[in-house]
N, C-alpha and C. Protein backbone atom coordinates (compact mmCIF):
# COMPACT_ATOMS: atom_id res chain seq x y z
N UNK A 1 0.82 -1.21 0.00
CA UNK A 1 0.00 0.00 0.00
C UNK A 1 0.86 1.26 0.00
N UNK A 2 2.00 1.11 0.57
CA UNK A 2 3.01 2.34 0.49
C UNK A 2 3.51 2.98 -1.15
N UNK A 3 3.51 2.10 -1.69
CA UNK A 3 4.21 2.36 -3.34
C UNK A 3 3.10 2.92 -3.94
N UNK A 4 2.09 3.12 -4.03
CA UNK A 4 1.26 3.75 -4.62
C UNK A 4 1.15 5.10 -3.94
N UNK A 5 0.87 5.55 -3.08
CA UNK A 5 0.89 6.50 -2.43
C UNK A 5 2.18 7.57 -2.24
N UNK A 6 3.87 6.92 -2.40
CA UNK A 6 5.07 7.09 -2.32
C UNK A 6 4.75 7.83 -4.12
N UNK A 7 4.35 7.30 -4.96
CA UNK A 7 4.54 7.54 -6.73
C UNK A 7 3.35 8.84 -6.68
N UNK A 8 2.08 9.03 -5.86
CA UNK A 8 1.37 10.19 -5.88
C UNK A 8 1.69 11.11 -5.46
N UNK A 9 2.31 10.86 -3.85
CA UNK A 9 3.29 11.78 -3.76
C UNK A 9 4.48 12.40 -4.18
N UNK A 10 5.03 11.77 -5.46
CA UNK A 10 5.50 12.78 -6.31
C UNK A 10 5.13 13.60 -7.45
N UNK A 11 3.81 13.37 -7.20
CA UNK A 11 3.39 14.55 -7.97
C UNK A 11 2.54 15.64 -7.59
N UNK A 12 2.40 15.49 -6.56
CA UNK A 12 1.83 16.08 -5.18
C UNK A 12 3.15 17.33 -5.29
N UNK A 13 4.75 16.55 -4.70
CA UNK A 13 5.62 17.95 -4.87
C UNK A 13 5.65 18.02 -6.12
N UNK A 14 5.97 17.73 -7.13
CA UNK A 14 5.99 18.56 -8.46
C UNK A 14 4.67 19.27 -8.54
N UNK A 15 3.68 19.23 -8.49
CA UNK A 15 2.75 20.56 -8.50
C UNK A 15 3.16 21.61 -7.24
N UNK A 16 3.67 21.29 -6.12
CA UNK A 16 3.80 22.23 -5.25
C UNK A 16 4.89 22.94 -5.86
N UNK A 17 6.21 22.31 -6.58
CA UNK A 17 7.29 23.00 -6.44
C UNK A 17 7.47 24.07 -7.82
N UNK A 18 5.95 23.48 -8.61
CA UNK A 18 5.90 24.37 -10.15
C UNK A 18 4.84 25.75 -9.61
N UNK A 19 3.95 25.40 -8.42
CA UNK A 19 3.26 26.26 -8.40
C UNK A 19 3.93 27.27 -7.34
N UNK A 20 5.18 27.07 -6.63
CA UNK A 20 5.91 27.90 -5.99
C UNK A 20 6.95 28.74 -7.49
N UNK A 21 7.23 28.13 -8.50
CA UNK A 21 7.88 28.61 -9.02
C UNK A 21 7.34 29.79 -10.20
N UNK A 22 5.70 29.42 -10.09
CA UNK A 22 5.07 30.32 -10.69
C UNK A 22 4.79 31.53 -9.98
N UNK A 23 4.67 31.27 -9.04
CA UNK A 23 4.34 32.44 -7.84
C UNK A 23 5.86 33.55 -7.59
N UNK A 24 6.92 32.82 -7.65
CA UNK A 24 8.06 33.80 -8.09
C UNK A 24 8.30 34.19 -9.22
N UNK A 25 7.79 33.85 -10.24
CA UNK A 25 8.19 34.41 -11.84
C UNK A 25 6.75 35.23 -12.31
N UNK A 26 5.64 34.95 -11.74
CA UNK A 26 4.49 35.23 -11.98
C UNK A 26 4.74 37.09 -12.25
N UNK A 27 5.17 38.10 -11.61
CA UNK A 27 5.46 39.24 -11.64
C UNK A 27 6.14 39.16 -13.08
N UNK A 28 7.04 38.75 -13.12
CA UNK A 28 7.69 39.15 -14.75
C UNK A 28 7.52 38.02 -16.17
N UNK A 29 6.05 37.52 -16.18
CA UNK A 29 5.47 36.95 -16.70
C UNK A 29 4.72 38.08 -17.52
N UNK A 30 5.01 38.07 -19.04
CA UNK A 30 4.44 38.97 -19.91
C UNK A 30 2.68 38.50 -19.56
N UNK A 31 2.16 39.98 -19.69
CA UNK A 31 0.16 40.03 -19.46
C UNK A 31 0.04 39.02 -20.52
N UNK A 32 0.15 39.12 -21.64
CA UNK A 32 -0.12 38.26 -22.86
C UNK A 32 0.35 36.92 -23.34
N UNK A 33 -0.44 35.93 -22.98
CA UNK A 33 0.94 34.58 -23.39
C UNK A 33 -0.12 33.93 -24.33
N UNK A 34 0.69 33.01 -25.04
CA UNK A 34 0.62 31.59 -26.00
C UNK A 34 -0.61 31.19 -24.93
N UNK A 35 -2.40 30.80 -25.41
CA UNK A 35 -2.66 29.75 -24.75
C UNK A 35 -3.22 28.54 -25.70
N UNK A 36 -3.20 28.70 -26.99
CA UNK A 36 -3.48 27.35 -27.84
C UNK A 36 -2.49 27.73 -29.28
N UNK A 37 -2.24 26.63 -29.27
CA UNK A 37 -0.85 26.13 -30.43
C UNK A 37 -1.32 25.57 -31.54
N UNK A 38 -1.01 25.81 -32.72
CA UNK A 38 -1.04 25.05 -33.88
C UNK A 38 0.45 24.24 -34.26
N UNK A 39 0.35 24.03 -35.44
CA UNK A 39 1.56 23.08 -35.62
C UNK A 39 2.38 24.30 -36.47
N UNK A 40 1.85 25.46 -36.35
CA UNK A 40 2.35 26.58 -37.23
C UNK A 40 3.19 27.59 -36.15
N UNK A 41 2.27 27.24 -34.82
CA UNK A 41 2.88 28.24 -33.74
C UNK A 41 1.43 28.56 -32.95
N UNK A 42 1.53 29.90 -32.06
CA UNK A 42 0.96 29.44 -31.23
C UNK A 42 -0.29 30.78 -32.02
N UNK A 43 -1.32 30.64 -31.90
CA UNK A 43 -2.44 31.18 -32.56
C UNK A 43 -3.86 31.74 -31.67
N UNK A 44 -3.69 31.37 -30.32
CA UNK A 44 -4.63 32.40 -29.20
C UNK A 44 -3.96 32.75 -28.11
N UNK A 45 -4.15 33.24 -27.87
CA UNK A 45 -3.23 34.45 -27.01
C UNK A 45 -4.60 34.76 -25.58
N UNK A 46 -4.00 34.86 -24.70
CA UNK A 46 -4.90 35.04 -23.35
C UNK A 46 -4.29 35.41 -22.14
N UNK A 47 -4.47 36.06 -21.18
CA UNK A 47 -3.79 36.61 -19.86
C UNK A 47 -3.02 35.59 -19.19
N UNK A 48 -2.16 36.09 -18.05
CA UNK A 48 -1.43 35.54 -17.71
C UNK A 48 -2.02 34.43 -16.63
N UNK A 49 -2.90 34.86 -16.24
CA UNK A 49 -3.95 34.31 -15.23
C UNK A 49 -4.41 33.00 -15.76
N UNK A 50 -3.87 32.65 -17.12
CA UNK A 50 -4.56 31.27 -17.40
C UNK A 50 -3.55 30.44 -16.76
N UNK A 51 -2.40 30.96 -16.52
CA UNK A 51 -1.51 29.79 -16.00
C UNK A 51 -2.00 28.95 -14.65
N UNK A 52 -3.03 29.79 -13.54
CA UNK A 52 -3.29 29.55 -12.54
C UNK A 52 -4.13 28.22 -13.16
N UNK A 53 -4.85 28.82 -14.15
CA UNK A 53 -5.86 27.60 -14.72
C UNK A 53 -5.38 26.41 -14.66
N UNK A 54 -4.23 25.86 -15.39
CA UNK A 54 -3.69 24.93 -15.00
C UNK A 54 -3.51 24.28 -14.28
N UNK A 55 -2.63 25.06 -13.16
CA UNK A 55 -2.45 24.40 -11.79
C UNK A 55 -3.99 23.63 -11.07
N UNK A 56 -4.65 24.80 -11.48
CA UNK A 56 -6.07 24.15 -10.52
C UNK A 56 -6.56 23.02 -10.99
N UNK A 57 -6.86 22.62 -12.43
CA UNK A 57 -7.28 21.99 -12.81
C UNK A 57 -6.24 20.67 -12.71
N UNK A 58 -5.16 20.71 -12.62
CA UNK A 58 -3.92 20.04 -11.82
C UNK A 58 -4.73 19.67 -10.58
N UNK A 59 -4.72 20.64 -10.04
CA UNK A 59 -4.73 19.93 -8.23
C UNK A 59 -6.59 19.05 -8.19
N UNK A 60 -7.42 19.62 -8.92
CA UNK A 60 -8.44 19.12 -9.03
C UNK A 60 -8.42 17.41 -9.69
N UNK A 61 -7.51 17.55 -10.67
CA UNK A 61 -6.77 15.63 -11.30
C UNK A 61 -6.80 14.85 -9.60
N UNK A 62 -5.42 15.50 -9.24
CA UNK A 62 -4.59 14.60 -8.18
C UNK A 62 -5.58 15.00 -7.23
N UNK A 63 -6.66 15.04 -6.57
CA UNK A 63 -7.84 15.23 -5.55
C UNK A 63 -8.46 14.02 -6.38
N UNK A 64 -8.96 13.78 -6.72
CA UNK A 64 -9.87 12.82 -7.86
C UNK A 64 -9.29 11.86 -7.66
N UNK A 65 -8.27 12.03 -8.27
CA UNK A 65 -6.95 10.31 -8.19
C UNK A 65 -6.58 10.17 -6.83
N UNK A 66 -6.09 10.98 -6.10
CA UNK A 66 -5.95 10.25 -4.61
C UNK A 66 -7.41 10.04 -3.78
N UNK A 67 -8.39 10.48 -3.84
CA UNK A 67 -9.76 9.75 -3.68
C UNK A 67 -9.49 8.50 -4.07
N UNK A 68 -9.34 8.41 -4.95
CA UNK A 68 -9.36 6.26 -5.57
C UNK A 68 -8.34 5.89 -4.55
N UNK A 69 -7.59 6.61 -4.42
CA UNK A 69 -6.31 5.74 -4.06
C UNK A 69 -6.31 5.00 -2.51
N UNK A 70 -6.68 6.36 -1.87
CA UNK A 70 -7.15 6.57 -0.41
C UNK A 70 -7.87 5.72 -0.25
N UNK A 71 -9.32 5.80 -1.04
CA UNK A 71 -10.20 5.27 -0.39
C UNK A 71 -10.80 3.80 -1.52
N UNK A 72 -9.98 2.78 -2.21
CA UNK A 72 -9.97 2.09 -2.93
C UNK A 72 -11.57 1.33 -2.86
N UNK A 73 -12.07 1.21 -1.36
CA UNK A 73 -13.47 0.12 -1.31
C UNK A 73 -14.48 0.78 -1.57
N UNK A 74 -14.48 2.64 -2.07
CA UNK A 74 -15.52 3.10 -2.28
C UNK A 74 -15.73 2.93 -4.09
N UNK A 75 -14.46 2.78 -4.94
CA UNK A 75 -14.23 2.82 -6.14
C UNK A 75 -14.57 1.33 -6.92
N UNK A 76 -14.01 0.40 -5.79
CA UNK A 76 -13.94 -1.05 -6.74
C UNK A 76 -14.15 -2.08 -5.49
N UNK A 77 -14.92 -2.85 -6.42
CA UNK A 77 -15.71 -3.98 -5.65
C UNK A 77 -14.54 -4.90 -5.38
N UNK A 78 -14.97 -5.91 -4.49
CA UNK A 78 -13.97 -6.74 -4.44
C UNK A 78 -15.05 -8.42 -4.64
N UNK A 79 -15.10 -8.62 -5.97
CA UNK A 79 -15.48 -9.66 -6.50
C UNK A 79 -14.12 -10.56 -6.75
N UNK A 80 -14.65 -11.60 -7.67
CA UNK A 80 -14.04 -12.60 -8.10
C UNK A 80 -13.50 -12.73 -9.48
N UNK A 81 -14.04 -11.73 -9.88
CA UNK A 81 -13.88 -11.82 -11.81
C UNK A 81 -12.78 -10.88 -12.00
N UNK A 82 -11.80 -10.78 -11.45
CA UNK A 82 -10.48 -9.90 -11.69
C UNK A 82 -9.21 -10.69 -12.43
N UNK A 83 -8.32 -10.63 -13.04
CA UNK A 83 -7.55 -11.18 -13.77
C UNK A 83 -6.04 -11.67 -12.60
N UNK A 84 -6.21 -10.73 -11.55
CA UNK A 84 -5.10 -10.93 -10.85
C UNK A 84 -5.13 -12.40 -9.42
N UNK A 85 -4.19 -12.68 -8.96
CA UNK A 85 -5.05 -14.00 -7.83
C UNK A 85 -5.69 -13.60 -7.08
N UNK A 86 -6.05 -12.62 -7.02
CA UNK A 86 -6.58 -12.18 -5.46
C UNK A 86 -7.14 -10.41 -5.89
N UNK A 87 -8.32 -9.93 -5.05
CA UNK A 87 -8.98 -8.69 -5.22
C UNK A 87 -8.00 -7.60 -4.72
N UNK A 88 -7.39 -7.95 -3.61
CA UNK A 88 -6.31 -6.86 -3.51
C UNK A 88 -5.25 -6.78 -3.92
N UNK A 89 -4.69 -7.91 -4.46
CA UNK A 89 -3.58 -7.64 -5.84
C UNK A 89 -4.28 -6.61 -6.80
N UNK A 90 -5.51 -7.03 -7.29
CA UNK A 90 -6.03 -6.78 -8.62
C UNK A 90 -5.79 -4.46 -7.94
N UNK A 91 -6.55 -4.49 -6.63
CA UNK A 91 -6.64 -2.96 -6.32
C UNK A 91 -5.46 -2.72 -6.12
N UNK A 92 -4.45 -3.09 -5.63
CA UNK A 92 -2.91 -2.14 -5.65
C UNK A 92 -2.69 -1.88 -6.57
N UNK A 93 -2.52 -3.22 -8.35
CA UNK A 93 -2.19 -3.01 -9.32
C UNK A 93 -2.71 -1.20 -9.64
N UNK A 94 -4.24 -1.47 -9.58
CA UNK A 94 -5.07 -0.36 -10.03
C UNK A 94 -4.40 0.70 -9.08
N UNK A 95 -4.13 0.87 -7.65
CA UNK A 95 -3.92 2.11 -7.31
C UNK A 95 -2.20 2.68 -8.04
N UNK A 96 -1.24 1.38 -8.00
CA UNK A 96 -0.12 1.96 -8.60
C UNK A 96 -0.23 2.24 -10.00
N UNK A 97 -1.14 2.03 -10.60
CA UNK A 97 -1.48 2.75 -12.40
C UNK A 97 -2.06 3.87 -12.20
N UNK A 98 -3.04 4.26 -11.39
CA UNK A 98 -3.42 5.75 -11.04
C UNK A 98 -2.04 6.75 -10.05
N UNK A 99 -1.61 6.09 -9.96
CA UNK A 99 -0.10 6.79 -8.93
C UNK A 99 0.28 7.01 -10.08
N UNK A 100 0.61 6.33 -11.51
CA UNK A 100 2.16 6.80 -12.41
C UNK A 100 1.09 7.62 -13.35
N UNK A 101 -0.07 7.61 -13.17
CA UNK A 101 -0.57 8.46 -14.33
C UNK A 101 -0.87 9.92 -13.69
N UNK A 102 -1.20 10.03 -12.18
CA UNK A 102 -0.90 11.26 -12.05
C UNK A 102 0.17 12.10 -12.07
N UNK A 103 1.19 11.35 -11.74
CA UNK A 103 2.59 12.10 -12.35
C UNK A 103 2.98 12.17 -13.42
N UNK A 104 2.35 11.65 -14.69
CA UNK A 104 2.30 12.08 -16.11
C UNK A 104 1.34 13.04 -16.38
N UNK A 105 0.17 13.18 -15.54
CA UNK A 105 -0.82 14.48 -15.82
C UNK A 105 -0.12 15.30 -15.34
N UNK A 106 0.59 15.53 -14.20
CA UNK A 106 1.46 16.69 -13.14
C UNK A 106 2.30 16.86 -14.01
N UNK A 107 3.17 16.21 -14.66
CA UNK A 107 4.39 16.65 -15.80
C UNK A 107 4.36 17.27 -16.40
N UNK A 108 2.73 16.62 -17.78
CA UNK A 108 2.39 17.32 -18.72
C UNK A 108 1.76 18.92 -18.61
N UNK A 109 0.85 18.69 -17.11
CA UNK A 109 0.05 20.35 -17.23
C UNK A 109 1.76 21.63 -16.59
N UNK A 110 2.73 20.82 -15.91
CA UNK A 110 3.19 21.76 -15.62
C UNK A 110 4.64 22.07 -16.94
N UNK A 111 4.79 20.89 -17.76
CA UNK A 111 5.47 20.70 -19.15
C UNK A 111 4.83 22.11 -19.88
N UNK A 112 3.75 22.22 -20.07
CA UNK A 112 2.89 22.68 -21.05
C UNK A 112 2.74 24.23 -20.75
N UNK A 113 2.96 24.76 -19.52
CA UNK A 113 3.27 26.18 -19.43
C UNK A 113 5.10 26.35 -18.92
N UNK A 114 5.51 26.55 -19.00
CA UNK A 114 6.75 26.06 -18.36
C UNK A 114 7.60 26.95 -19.11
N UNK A 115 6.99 26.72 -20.16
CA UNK A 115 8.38 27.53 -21.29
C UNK A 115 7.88 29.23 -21.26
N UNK A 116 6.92 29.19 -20.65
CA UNK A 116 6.06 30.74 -20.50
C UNK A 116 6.36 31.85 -19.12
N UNK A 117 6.44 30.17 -18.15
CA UNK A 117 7.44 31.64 -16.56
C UNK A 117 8.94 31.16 -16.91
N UNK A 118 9.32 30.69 -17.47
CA UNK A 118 10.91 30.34 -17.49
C UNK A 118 12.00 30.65 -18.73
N UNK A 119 11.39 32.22 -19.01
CA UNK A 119 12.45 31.99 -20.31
C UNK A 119 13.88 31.41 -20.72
């Protein structure tokens, strides 16, 4: 039960340590940034305030996903028809696949503005 929770919690600090780093660059963050991209470049343009957007919708992911994680007997039954030997094999599997995918959502939303407080 520790390894799943150990892999959420790193993305737990990587949102803390991108949203501390926005909060110091946030002042010399041009009003106007890139917020949707073509394959030509970037083509809508919107305040700087969308960056917060991110984060939230970040911390709103990893709230969602550590709900499952936390609380696994409200999410998934513990029947017999699971592929693994046993129902709580089958739920760790499931909580350590929601552990590595929130730290690929935490990567990507904080990947995806990144190049905007960090010239």
């Amino acid at each position: 039960m520790k390894l799943p929770k150990i892999i959420f919690g790193i993305s737990v600090v990587l949102l803390l340590v991108y949203s501390g780093v926005l909060l110091m660059k946030y002042p010399f963050v041009a009003e106007t940034i890139p917020i949707h991209y073509t394959a030509e470049g970037p083509d809508g343009f919107g305040n700087k305030i969308f960056l917060w957007l991110g984060v939230a919708v970040n911390a709103l992911l990893l709230v969602f996903i550590g709900w499952i994680i936390w609380l696994p007997q409200k999410m998934f039954s513990k029947n017999d028809d699971y592929l693994e030997t046993s129902p709580e094999k089958a739920i760790k599997n499931r909580q350590i696949v929601l552990s590595v995918v929130s730290v690929i959502v935490t990567l990507i939303f904080c990947g995806l503005s990144l190049k905007e407080i960090i010239p």
